[in-house]
C-alpha atoms as a PDB file:
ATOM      1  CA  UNK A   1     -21.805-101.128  90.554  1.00  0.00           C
ATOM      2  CA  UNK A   2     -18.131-100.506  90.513  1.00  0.00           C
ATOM      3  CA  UNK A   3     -16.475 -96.880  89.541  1.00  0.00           C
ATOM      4  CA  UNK A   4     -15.041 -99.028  86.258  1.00  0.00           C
ATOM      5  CA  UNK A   5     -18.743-100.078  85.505  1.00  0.00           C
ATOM      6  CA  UNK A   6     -20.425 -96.540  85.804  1.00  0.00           C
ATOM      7  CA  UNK A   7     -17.471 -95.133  83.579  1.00  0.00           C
ATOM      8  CA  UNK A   8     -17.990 -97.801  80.873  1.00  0.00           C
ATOM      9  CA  UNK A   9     -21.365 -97.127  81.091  1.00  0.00           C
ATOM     10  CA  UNK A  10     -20.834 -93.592  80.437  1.00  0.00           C
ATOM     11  CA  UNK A  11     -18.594 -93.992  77.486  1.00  0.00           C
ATOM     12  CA  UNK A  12     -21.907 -96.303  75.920  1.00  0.00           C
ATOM     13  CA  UNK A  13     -24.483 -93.103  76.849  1.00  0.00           C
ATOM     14  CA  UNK A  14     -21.677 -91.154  74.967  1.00  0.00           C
ATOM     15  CA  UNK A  15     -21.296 -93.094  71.974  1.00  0.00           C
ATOM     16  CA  UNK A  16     -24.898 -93.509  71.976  1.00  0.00           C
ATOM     17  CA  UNK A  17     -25.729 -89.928  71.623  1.00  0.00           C
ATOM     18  CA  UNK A  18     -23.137 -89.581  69.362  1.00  0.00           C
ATOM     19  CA  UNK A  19     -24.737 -92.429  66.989  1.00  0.00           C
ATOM     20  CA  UNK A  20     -28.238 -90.802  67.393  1.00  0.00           C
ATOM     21  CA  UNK A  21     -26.947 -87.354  66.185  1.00  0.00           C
ATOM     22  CA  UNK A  22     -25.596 -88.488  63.245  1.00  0.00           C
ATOM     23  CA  UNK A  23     -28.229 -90.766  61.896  1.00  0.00           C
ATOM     24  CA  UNK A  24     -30.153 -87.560  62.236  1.00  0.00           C
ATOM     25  CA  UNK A  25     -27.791 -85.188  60.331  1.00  0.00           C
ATOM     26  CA  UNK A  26     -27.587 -87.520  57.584  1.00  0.00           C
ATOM     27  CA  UNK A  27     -31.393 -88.329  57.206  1.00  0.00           C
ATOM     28  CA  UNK A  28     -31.636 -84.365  56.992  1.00  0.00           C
ATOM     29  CA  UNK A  29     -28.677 -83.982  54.563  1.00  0.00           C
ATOM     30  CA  UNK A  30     -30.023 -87.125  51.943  1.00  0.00           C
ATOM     31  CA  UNK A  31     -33.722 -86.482  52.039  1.00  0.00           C
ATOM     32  CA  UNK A  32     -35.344 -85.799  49.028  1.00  0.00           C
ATOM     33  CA  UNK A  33     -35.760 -82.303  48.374  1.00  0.00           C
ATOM     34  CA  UNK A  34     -39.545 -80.564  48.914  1.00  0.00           C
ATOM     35  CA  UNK A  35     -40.855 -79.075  46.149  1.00  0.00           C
ATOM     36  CA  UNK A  36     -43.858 -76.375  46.934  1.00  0.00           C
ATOM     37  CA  UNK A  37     -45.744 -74.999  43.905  1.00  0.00           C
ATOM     38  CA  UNK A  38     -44.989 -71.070  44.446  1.00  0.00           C
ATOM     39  CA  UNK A  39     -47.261 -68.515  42.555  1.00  0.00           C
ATOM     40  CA  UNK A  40     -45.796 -65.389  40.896  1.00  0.00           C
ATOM     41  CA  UNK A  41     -47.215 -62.159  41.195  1.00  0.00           C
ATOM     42  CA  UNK A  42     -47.840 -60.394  38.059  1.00  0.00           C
ATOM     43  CA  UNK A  43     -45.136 -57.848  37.302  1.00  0.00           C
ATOM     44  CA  UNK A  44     -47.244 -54.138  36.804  1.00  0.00           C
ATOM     45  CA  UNK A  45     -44.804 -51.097  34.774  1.00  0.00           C
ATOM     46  CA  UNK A  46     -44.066 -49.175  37.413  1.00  0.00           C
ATOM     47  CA  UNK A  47     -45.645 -45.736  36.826  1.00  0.00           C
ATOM     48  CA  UNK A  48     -42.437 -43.671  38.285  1.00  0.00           C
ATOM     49  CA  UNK A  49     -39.058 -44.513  36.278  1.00  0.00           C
ATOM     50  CA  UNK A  50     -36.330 -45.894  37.956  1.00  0.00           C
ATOM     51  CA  UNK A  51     -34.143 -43.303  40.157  1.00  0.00           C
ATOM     52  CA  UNK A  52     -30.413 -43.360  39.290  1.00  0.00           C
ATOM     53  CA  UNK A  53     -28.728 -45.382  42.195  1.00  0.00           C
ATOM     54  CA  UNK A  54     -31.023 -48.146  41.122  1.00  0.00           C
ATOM     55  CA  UNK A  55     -29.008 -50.947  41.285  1.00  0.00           C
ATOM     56  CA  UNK A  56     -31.243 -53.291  38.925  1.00  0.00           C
ATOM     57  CA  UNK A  57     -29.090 -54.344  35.530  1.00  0.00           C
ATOM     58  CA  UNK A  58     -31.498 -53.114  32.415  1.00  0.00           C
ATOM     59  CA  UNK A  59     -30.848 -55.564  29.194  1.00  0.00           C
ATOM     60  CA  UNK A  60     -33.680 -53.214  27.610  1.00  0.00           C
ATOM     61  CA  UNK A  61     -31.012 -50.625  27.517  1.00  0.00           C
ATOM     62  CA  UNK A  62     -27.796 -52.446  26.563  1.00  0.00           C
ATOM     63  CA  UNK A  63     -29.087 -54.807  23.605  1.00  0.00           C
ATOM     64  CA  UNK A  64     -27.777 -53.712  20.916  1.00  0.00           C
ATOM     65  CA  UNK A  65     -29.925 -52.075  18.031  1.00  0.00           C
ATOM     66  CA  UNK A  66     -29.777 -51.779  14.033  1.00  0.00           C
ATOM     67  CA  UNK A  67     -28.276 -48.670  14.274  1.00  0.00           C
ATOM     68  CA  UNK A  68     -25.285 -49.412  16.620  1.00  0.00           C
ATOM     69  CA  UNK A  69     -23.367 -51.213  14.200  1.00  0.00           C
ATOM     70  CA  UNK A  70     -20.587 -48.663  13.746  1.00  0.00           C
ATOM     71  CA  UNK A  71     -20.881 -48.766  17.836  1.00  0.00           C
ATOM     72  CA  UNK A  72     -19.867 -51.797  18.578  1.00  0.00           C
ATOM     73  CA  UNK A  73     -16.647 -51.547  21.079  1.00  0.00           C
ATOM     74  CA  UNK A  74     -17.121 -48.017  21.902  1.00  0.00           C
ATOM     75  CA  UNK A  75     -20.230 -47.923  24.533  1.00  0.00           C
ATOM     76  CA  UNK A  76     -18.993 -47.425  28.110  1.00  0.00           C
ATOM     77  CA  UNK A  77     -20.977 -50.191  29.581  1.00  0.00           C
ATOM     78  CA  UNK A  78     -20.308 -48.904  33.398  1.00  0.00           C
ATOM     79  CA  UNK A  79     -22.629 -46.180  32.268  1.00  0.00           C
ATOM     80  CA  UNK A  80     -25.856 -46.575  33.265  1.00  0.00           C
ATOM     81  CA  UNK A  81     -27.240 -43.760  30.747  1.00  0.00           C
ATOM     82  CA  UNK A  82     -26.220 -40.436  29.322  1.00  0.00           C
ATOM     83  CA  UNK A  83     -28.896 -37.466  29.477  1.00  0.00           C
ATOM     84  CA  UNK A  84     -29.589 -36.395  25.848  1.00  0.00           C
ATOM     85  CA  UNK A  85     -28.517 -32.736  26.043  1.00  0.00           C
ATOM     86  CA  UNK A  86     -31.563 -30.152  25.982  1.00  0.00           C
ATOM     87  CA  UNK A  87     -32.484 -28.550  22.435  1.00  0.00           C
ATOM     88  CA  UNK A  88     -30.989 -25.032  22.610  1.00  0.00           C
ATOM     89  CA  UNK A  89     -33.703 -23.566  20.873  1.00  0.00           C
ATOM     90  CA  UNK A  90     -36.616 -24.802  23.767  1.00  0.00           C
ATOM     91  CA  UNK A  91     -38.302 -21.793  25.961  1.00  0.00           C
ATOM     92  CA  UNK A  92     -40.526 -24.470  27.749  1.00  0.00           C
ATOM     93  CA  UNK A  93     -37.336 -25.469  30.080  1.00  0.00           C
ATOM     94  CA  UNK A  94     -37.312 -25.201  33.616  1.00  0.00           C
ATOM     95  CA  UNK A  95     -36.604 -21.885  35.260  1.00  0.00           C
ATOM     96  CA  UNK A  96     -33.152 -23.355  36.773  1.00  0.00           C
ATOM     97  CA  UNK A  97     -31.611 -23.397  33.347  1.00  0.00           C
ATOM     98  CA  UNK A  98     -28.447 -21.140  33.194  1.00  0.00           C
ATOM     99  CA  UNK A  99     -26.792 -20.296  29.980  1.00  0.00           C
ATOM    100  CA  UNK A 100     -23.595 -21.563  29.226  1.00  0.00           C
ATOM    101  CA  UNK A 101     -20.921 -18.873  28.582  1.00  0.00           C
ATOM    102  CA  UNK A 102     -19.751 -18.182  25.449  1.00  0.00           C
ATOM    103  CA  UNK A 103     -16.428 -18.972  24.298  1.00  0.00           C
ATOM    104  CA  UNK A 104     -13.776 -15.855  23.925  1.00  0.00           C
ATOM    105  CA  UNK A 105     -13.730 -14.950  20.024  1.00  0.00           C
ATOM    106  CA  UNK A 106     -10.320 -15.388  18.215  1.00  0.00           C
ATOM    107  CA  UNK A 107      -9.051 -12.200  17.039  1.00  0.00           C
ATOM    108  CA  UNK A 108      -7.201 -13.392  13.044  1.00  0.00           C
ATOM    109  CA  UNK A 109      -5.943 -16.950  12.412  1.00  0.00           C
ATOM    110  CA  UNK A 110      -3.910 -18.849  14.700  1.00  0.00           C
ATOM    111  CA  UNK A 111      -0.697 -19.880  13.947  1.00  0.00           C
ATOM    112  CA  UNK A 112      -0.234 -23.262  13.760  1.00  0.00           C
ATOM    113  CA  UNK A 113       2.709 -24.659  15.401  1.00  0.00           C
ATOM    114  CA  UNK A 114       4.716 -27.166  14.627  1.00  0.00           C
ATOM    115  CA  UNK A 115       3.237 -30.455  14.683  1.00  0.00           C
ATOM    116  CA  UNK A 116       4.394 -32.491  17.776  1.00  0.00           C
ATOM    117  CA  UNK A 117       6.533 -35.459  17.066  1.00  0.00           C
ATOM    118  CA  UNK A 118       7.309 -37.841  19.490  1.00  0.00           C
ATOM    119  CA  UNK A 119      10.952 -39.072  19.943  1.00  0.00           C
ATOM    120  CA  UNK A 120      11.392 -43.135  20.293  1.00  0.00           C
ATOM    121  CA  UNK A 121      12.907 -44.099  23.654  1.00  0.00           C
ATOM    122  CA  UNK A 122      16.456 -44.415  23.487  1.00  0.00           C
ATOM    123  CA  UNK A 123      18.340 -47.731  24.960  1.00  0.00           C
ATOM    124  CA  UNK A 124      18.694 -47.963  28.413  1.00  0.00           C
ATOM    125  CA  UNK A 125      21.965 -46.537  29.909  1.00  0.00           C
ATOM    126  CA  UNK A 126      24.522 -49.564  29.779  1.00  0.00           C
ATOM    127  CA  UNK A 127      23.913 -50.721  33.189  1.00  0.00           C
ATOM    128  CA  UNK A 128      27.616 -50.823  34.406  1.00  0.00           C
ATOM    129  CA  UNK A 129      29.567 -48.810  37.159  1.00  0.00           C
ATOM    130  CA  UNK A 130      33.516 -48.101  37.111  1.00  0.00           C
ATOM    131  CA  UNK A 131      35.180 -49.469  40.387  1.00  0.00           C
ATOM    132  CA  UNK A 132      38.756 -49.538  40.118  1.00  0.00           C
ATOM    133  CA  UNK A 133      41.900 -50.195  37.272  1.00  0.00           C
ATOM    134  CA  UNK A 134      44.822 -52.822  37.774  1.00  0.00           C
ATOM    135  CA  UNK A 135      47.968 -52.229  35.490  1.00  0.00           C
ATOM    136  CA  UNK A 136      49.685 -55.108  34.501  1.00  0.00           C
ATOM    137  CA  UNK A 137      53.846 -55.154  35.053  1.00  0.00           C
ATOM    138  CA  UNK A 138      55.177 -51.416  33.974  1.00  0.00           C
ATOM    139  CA  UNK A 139      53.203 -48.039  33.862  1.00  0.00           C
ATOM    140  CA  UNK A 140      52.775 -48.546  29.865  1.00  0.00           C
ATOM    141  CA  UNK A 141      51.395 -52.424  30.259  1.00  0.00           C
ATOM    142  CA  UNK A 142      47.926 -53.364  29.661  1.00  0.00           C
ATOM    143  CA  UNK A 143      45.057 -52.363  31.854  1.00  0.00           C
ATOM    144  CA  UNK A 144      41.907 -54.915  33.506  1.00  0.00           C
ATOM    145  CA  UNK A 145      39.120 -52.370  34.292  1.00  0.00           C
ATOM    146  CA  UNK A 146      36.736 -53.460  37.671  1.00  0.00           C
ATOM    147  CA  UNK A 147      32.913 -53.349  36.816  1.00  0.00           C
ATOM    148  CA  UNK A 148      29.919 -53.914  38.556  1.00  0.00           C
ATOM    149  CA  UNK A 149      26.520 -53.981  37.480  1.00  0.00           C
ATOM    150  CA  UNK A 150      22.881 -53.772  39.589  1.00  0.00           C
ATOM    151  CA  UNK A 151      23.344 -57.078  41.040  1.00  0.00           C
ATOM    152  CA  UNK A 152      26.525 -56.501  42.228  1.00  0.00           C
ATOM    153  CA  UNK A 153      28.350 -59.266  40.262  1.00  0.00           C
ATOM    154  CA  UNK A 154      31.801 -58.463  39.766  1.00  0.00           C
ATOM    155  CA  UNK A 155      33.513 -58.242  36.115  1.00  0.00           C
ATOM    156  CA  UNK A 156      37.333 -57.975  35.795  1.00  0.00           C
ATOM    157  CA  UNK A 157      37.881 -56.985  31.683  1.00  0.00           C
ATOM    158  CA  UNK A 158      40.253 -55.853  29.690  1.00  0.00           C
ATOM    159  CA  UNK A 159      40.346 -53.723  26.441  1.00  0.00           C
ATOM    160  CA  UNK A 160      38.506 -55.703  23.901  1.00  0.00           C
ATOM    161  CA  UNK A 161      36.770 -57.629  25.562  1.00  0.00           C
ATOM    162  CA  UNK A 162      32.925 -58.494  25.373  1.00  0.00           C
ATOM    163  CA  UNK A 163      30.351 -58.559  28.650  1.00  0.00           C
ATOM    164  CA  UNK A 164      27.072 -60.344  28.514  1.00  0.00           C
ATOM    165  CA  UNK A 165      27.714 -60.749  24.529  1.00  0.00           C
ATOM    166  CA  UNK A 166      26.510 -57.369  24.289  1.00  0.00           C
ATOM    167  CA  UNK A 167      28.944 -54.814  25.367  1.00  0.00           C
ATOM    168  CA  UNK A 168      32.497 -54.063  24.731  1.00  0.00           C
ATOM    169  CA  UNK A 169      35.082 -52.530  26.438  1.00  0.00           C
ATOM    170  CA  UNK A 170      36.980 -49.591  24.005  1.00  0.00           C
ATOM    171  CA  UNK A 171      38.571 -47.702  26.149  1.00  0.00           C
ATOM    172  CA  UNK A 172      40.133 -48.385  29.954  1.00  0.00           C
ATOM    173  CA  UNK A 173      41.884 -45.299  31.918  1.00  0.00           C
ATOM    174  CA  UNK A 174      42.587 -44.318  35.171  1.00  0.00           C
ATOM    175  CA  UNK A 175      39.723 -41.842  35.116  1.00  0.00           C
ATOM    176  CA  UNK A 176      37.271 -43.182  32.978  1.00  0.00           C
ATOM    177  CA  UNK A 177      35.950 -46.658  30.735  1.00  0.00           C
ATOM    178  CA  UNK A 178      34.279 -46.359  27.764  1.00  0.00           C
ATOM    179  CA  UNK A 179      31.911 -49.321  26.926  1.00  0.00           C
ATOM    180  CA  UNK A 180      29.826 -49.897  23.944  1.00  0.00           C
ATOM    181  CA  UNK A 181      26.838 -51.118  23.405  1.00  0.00           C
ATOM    182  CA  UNK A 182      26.641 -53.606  20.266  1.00  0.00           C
ATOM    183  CA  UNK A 183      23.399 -53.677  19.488  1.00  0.00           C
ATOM    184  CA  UNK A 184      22.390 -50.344  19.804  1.00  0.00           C
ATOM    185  CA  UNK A 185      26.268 -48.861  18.352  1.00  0.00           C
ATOM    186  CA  UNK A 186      26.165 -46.799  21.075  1.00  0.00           C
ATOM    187  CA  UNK A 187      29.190 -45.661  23.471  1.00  0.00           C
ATOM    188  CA  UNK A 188      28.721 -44.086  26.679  1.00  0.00           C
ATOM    189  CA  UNK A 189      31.794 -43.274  29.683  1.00  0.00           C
ATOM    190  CA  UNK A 190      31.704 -44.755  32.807  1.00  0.00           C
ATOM    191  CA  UNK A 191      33.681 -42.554  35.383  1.00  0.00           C
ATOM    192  CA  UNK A 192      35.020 -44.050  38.049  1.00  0.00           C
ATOM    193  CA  UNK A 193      33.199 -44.283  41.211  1.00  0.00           C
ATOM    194  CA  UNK A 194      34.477 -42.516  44.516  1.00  0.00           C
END
């Protein structure tokens, strides 16, 4: 037998194998599945009460009841269960029972204060920074203010003019621009930056 001979030869043992092994994965994969009749044990109570880091989900204890109609959307389901708090008037509790302190007694009314009102947010700061002035022809000629804003986008304006359909320029110096905001009618300064 020649060297080409035993390698073709080979290659068939190969394929072979390779043929076997899957027939045999995919009679395993499509036979029908076994059924086995399984018996289960009767389920006793359980004499001690569950401890606290059980991890079993109780539906006896979250179904809702006649009397937790007014509850509905206010039970802290991630609870597992609040203690009742122990009648103060019981002697029979345990011995590890410690009084609770009392609270300090309030010598004549209090005054009450004013009642706390809550101030709506104003509008954001107009979101603009003063860069630099250009004067047209003389010292008295009209002035184009530089802006920027927080994507550093350039805006060359002049007095009158609108940004963003929302703010107008009122006021261009050499010091200062004063831009208002026309939705809110609010102005605020812009200095210029250093």
């Amino acid at each position: 037998m020649s060297k080409q001979d035993r390698q073709k030869l080979s290659i068939l043992v190969i394929l072979l194998a390779v043929l076997a092994l899957t027939l045999v994965l995919g009679y395993r994969m499509n036979r029908p599945a076994v059924t086995a009749a399984v018996q289960v044990p009767e389920s006793k109570p359980s004499a001690n009460p569950p401890a606290p880091t059980d991890a079993r989900i109780r539906l006896d204890l979250i179904e809702k009841s006649e009397s937790s109609a007014e509850e509905i959307g206010r039970k802290n389901v991630f609870q597992y269960r609040q203690t009742p708090a122990p009648p103060s008037g019981s002697r029979g509790g345990s011995s590890l029972a410690t009084p609770l302190p009392s609270a300090p007694a309030v010598i004549g009314p209090a005054a009450p204060g004013p009642p706390a009102t809550i101030a709506p947010p104003g509008p954001p700061p107009i979101p603009f920074k003063y860069q630099g002035y250009a004067v047209e022809s003389a010292p008295s000629g009209p002035m184009t203010a530089f802006l920027t804003d927080e994507t550093a986008h350039h805006y060359n304006v002049g007095l009158g003019e609108v940004l963003m359909g929302r703010y107008r320029i009122t006021q261009i110096s050499t010091n200062s621009v004063e831009v208002e905001d026309t939705q809110s009618n609010r102005r605020q300064t812009l200095p210029l930056a250093k």
